[in-house]
Protein backbone atom coordinates (compact mmCIF):
# COMPACT_ATOMS: atom_id res chain seq x y z
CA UNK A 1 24.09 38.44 -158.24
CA UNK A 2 27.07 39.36 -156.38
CA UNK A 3 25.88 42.90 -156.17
CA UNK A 4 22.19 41.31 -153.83
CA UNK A 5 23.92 39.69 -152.10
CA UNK A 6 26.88 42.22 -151.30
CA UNK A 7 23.57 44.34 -150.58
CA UNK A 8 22.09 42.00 -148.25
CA UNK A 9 25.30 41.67 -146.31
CA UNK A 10 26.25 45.35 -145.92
CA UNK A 11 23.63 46.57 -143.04
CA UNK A 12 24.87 43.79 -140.84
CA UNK A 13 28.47 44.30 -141.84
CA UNK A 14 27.63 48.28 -141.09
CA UNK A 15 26.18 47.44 -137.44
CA UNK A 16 29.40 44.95 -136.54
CA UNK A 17 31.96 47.86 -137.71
CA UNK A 18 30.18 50.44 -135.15
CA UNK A 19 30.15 47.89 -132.44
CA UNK A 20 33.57 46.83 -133.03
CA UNK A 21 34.52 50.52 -133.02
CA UNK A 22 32.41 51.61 -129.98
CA UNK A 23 34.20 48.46 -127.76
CA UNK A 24 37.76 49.98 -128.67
CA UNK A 25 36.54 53.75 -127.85
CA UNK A 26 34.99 52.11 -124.45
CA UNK A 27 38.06 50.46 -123.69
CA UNK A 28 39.91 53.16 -124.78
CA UNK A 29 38.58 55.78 -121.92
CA UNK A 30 39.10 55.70 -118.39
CA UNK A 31 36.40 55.50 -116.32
CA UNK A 32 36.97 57.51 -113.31
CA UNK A 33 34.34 56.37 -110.52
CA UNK A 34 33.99 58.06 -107.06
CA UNK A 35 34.00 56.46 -104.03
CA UNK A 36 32.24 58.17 -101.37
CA UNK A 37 33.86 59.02 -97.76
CA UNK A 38 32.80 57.02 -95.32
CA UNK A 39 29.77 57.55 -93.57
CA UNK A 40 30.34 57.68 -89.74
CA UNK A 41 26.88 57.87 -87.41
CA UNK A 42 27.17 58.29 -84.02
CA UNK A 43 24.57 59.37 -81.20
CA UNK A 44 24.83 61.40 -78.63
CA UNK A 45 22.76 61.58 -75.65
CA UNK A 46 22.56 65.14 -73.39
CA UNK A 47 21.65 63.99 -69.87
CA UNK A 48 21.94 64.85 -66.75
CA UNK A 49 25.41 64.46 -66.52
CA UNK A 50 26.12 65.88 -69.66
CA UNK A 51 27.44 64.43 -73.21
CA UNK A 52 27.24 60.93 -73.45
CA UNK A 53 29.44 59.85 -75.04
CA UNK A 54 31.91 63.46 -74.36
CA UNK A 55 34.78 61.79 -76.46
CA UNK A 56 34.20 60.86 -80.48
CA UNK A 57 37.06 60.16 -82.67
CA UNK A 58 36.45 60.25 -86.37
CA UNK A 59 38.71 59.51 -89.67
CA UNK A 60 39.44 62.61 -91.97
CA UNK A 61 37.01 63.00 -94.77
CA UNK A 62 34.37 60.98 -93.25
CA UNK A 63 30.62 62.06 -93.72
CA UNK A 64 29.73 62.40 -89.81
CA UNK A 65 26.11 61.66 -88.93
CA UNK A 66 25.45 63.00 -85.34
CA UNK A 67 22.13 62.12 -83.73
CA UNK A 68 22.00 64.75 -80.66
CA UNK A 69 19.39 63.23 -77.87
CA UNK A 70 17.79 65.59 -74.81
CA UNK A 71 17.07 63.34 -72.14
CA UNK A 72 17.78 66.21 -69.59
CA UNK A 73 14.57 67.78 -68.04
CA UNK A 74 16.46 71.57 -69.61
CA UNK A 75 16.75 72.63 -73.08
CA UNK A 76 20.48 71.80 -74.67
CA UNK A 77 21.92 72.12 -77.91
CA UNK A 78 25.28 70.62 -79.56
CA UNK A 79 27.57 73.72 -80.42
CA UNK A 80 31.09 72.99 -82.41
CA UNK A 81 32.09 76.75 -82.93
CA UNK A 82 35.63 76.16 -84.57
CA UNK A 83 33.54 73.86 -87.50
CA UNK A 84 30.20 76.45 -87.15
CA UNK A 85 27.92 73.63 -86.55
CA UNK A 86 25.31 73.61 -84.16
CA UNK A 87 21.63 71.99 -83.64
CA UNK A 88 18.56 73.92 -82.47
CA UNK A 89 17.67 74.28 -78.96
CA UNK A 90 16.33 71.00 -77.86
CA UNK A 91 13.07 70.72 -74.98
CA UNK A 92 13.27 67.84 -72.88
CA UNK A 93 12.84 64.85 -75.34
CA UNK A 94 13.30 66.38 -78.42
CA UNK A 95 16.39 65.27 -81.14
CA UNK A 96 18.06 66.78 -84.49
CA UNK A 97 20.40 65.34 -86.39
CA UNK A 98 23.85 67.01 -87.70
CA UNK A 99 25.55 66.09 -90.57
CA UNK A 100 28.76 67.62 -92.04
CA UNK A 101 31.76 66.21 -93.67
CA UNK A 102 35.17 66.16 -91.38
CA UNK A 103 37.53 68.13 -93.52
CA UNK A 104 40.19 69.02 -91.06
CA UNK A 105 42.07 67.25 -88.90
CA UNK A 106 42.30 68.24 -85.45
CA UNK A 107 40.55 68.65 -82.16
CA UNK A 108 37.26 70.41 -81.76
CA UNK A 109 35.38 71.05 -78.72
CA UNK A 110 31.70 70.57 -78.49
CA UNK A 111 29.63 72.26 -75.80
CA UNK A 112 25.82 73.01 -74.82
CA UNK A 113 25.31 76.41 -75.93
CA UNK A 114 22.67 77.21 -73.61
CA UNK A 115 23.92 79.56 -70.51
CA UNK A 116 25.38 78.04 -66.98
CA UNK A 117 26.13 74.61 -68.75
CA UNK A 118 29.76 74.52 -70.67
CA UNK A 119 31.12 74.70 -66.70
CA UNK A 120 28.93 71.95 -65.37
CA UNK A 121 29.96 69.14 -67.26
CA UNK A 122 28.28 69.93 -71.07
CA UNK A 123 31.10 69.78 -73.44
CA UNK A 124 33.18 66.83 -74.81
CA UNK A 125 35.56 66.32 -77.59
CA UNK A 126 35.27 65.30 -81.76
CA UNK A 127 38.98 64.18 -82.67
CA UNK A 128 39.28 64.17 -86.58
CA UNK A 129 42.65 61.63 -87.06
């Protein structure tokens, strides 16, 4: 009789010893759990008067979302040559958008790549802090 019921008792019994033990292993390990940089979006208008804004100041290890914007009546483009990131050649009304992460702190120039325009006005600054 003792034996049934021993029997009876010995799946459950079986089940609560691996979830006992599977709670101290989970405890046991750290969990390690990343935490994403920071995502930083900013847009940029090319106009007339150039970059707009010409000045963008960013944390270190941010994700940096740039949305470059022609609203000049020439083709432009967004050139950071020290990071090698540039967009496309943009027509009049056209937009890209760069992403990259900012690894290095420091101050990077950004121009218009396109010829004549770096000395009228189409460059600006991204300041990684």
């Amino acid at each position: 009789m003792h034996f049934r019921r021993f029997k009876q008792l010995g799946y459950p019994f079986l089940a609560l010893v691996m979830i006992t033990g599977l709670l101290v292993m989970h405890h046991s390990i750290q969990v390690h759990t990343y935490f994403p940089a920071a995502t930083r979006t900013q847009t940029v208008t090319i106009s007339s008067a150039g970059f707009l804004p010409n000045r963008i100041t960013v944390r270190e290890g941010d994700l940096i979302s740039l949305m470059i914007v022609n609203t000049d009546l020439k083709p432009h483009n967004l050139a950071i040559h020290e990071l090698k990131i540039a967009s496309s050649e943009l027509k009049p009304s056209q937009s890209a958008l760069l992403q990259f992460s900012a690894r290095k702190k420091g101050s990077y120039a950004f121009v218009s790549d396109t010829p004549g325009y770096p000395e009228t006005g189409f460059q600006g600054m991204l300041i990684i802090q």
